[in-house]
Protein backbone atom coordinates (compact mmCIF):
# COMPACT_ATOMS: atom_id res chain seq x y z
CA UNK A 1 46.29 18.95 47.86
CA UNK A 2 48.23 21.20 45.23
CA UNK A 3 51.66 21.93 45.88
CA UNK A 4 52.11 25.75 47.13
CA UNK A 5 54.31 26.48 44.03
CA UNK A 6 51.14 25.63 42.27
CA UNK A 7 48.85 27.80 43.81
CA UNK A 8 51.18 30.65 43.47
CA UNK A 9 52.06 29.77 39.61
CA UNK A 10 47.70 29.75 39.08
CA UNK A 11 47.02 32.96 41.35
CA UNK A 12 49.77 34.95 39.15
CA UNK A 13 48.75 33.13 35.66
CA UNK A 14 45.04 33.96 36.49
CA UNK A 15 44.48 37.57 35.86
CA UNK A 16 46.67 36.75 32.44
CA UNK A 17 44.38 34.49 31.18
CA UNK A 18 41.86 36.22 32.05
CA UNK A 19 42.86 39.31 29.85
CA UNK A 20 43.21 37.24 27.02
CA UNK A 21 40.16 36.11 27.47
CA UNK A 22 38.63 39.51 27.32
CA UNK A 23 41.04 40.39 24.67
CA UNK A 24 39.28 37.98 22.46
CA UNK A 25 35.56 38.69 23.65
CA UNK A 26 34.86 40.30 20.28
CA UNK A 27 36.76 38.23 18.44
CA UNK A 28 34.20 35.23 19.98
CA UNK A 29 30.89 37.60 19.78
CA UNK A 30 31.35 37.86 16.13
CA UNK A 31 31.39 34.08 15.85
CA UNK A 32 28.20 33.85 17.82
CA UNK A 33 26.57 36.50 15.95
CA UNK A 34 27.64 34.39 12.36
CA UNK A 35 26.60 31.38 14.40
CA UNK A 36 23.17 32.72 15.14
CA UNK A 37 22.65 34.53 11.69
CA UNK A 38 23.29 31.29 10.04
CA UNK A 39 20.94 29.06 12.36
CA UNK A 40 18.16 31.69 11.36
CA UNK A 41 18.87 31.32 7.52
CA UNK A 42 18.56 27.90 8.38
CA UNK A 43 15.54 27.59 9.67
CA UNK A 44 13.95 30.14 6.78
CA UNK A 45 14.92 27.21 4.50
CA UNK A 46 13.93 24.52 6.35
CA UNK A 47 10.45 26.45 7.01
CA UNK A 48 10.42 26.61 3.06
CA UNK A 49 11.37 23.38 2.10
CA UNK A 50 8.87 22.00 4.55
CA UNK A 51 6.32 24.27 2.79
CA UNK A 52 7.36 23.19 -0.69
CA UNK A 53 7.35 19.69 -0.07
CA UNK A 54 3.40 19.27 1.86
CA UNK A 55 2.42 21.18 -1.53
CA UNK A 56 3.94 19.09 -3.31
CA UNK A 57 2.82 15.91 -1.75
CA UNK A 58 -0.98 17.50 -1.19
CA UNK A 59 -2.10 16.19 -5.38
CA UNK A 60 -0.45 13.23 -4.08
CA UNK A 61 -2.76 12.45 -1.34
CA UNK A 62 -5.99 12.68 -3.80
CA UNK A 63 -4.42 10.23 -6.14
CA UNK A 64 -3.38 7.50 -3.74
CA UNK A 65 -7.00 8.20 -2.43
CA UNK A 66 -8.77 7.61 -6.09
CA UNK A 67 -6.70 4.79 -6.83
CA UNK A 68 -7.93 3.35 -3.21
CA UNK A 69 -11.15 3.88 -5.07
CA UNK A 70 -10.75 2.09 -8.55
CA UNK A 71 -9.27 -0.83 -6.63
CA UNK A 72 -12.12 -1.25 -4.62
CA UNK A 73 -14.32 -0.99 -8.01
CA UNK A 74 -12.58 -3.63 -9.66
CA UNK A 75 -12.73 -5.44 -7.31
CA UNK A 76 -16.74 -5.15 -6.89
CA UNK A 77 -16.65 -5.61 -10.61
CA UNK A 78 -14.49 -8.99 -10.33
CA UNK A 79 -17.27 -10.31 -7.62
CA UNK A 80 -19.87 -9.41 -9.54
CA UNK A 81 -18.68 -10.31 -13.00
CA UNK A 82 -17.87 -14.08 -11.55
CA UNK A 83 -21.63 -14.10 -9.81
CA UNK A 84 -22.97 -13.60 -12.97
CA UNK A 85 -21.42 -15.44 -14.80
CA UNK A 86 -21.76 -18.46 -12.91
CA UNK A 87 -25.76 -17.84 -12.84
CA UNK A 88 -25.41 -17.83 -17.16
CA UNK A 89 -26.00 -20.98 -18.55
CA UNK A 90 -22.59 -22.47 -20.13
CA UNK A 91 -20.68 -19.38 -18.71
CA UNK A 92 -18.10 -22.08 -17.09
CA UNK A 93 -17.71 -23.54 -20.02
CA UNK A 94 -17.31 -20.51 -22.19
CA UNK A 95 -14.02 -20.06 -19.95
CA UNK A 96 -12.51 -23.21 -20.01
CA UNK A 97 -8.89 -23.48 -21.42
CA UNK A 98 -9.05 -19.84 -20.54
CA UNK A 99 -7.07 -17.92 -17.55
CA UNK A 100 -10.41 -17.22 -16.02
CA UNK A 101 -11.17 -20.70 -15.81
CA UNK A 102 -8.88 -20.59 -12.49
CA UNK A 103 -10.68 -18.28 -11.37
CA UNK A 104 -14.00 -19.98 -11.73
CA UNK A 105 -12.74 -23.07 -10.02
CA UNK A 106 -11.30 -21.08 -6.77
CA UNK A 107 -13.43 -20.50 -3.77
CA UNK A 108 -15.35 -17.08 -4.15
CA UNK A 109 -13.06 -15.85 -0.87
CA UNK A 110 -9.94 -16.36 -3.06
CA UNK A 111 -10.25 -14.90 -5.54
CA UNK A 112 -8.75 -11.86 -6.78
CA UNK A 113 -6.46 -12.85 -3.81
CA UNK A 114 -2.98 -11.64 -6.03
């Protein structure tokens, strides 16, 4: 429990820290009128930048789709390129000493596997 002098020093100091308090009420709305001003400028950037950067990113999103595409066609042209070829008579040998020859040798399931 607080000493009586206490109580007495807090009930007298009170009311004067309460009037400074007032005393710098406007002092402290100004802040929180800067303060909210500048989280509003805030988000108009943010809501901009946000904007900017999905427009930016939207080209994006058809290229990574079309090169989806053109790996997926080479790769139906590497099946079918090695099917045919090993159908041609002396196609294997053709290749030999060649990269392909690698290839040719690999099981059909592993290759084009890099």
């Amino acid at each position: 429990m607080p000493e009586p002098r206490d109580l007495v020093t807090q009930l007298v100091t009170f009311p004067l820290r309460m009037a400074g308090e007032v005393l710098r009420l406007p002092e402290s709305l100004k802040a929180l009128r800067m303060l909210t001003e500048d989280l509003a400028a805030t988000s108009r950037i943010v809501r901009t930048t946000i904007g900017e950067v999905a427009s930016t990113l939207e080209p994006l999103t058809g290229a990574v789709d079309r090169v989806a595409n053109i790996d997926r066609a080479v790769a139906d042209l590497h099946a079918v390129f090695f099917s045919v070829l090993e159908r041609v008579p002396g196609g294997k040998r053709a290749l030999k000493g060649t990269p392909l020859d690698r290839e040719l040798e690999a099981d059909p399931s592993e290759r084009l596997a890099d």
